[in-house]
Structure formats: structure tokens, C-alpha cells
Protein backbone atom coordinates (compact mmCIF):
# COMPACT_ATOMS: atom_id res chain seq x y z
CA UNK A 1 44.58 73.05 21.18
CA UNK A 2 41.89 73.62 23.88
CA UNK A 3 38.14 72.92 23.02
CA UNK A 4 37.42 76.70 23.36
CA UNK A 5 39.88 77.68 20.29
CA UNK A 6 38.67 74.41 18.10
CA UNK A 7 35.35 75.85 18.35
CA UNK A 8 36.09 79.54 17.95
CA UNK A 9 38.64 78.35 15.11
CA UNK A 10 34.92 76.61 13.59
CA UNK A 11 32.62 78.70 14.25
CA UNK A 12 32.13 83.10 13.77
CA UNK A 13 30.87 85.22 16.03
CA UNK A 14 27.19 85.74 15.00
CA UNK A 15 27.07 89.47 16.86
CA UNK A 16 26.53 91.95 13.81
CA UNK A 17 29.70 94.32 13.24
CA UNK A 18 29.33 97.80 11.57
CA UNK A 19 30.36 98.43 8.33
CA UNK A 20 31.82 101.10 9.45
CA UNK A 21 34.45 99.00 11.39
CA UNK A 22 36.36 98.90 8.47
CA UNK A 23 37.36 102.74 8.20
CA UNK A 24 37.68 103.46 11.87
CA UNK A 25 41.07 105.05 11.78
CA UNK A 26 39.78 107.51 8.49
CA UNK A 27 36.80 108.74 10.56
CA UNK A 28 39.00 108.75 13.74
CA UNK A 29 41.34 111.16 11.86
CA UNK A 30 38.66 113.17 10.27
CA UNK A 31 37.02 113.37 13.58
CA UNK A 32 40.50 114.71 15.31
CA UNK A 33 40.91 116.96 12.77
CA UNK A 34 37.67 118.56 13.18
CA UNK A 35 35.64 117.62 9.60
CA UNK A 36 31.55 117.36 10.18
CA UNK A 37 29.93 114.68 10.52
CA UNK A 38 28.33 115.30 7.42
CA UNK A 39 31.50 115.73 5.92
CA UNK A 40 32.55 112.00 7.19
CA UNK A 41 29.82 110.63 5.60
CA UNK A 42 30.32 112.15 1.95
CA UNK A 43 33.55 110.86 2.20
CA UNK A 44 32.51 107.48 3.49
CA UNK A 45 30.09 107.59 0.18
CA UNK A 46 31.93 108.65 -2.55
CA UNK A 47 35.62 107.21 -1.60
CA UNK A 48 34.90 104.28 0.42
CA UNK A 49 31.20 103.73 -1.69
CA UNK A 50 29.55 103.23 2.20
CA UNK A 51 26.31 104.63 2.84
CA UNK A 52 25.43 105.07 6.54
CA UNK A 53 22.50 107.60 8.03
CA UNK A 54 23.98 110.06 10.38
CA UNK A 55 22.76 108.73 13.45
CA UNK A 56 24.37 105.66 12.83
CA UNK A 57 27.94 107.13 12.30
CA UNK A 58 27.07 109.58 15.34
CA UNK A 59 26.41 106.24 17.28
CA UNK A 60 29.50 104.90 16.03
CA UNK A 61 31.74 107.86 16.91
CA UNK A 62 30.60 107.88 20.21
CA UNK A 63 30.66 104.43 20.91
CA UNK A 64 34.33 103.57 19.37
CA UNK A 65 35.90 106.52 19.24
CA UNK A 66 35.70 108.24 22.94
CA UNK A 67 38.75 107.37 24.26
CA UNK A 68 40.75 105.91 21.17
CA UNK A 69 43.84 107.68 19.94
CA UNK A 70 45.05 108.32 16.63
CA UNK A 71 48.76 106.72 16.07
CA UNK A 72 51.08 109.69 16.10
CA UNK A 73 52.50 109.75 12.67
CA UNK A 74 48.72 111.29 10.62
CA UNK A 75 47.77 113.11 14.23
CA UNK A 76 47.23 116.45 12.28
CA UNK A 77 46.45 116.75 8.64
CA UNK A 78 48.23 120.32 7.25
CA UNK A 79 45.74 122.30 5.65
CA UNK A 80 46.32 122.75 1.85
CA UNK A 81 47.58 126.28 0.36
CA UNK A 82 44.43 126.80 -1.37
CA UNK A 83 42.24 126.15 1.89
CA UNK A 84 44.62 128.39 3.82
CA UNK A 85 43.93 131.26 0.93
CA UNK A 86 39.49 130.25 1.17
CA UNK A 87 40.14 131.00 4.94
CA UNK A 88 42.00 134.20 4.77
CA UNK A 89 39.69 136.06 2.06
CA UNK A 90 36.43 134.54 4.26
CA UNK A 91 37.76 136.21 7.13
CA UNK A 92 38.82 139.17 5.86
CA UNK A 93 35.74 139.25 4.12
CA UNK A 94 33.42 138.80 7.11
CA UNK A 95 36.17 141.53 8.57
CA UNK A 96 37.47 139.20 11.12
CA UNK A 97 36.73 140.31 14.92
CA UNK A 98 40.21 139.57 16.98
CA UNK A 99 39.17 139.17 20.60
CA UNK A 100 41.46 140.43 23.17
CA UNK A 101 43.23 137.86 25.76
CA UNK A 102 42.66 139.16 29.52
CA UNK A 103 39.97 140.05 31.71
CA UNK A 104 37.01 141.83 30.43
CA UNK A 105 36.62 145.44 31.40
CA UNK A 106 33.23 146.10 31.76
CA UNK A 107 33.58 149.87 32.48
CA UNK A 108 35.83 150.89 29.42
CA UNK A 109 33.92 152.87 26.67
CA UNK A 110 32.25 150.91 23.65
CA UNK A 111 32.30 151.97 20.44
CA UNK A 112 29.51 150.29 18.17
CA UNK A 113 30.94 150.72 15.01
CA UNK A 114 33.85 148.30 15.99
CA UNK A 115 31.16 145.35 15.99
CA UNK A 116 29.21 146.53 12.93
């Protein structure tokens, strides 16, 4: 063994490491999946008991998680029948605007009551 790895076998790093290290691939796939940053950090709080400030795990994100893909087999998360259910009544609810595909056609008639 070289003198390099009997030291580094001896001795740690003394650079500080985030706590968040830990749980990269759970924010990674929260992240992907599109959950809030706020919603990362309750579950960082009350499943993983980690506090961090918002900033920090925006800093985080951005720092380790830019280019960093998730491994293939928990690349989408299915949404449970319940949530599905939430989603439907909200929309229908709210009364759900469905936006055409294709160009816009500025000169065809508008009726306001569609948007109201």
C-alpha cells in the first residue's frame, strides 16, 4: 500500500458533508416526480427526523441533483386511487378549462362565458 492510501486509510476528510447526503436518492425521486420543496422537507422531518431550512435543501438540489438520474426501476411513482379521485373532483370543481392543441386563431369569435 502506497503512502497516499495509509494516510487516507488514517485520516477523514475534514470538508463538512450535508446531512442531507444521506437521502439523496428520496429527494431525487420526490424531486422527479414533481413534490415541492416544501413538501421534501416535511418529509425529510417527520420520516427521516432531519430538519433543514429551505434554502439549504434548494442549495442542495441544485448543487447534487442537476444532472443526476434516478435508477430506472422507482423513475415514476403511480399516483394512489384516492389522489387520482382529490384530482378529478378539484378539477371538475374548478370546471377544468381543456386547451385546444394547434395554432391560435386570433380572428375566431370569443365567447366570455366559456372562461367564466
Amino acid at each position: 500500500m502506497g503512502d497516499l492510501e495509509e494516510f487516507m486509510k488514517n485520516n477523514k476528510p475534514d470538508g463538512r458533508t450535508s446531512k442531507l447526503e444521506p437521502f439523496i436518492q428520496e429527494i431525487k425521486v420526490l424531486k422527479k416526480n414533481g413534490y415541492t420543496e416544501k413538501t421534501i422537507l416535511k418529509f425529510l422531518a417527520e420520516v427521516k427526523g432531519v430538519v433543514v431550512s429551505q434554502p439549504a435543501l434548494n442549495k442542495f438540489i441544485r448543487n447534487n441533483l442537476k444532472n443526476m438520474e434516478i435508477p430506472p426501476e422507482i423513475k415514476h411513482v403511480e399516483k394512489l386511487p384516492n389522489e387520482q379521485v382529490k384530482e378529478d373532483a378539484l378539477n371538475e370543481k374548478l370546471g377544468a378549462v381543456i386547451i385546444p392543441s394547434g395554432r391560435f386563431d386570433w380572428q375566431a369569435e370569443v365567447n366570455p362565458t366559456d372562461y367564466l
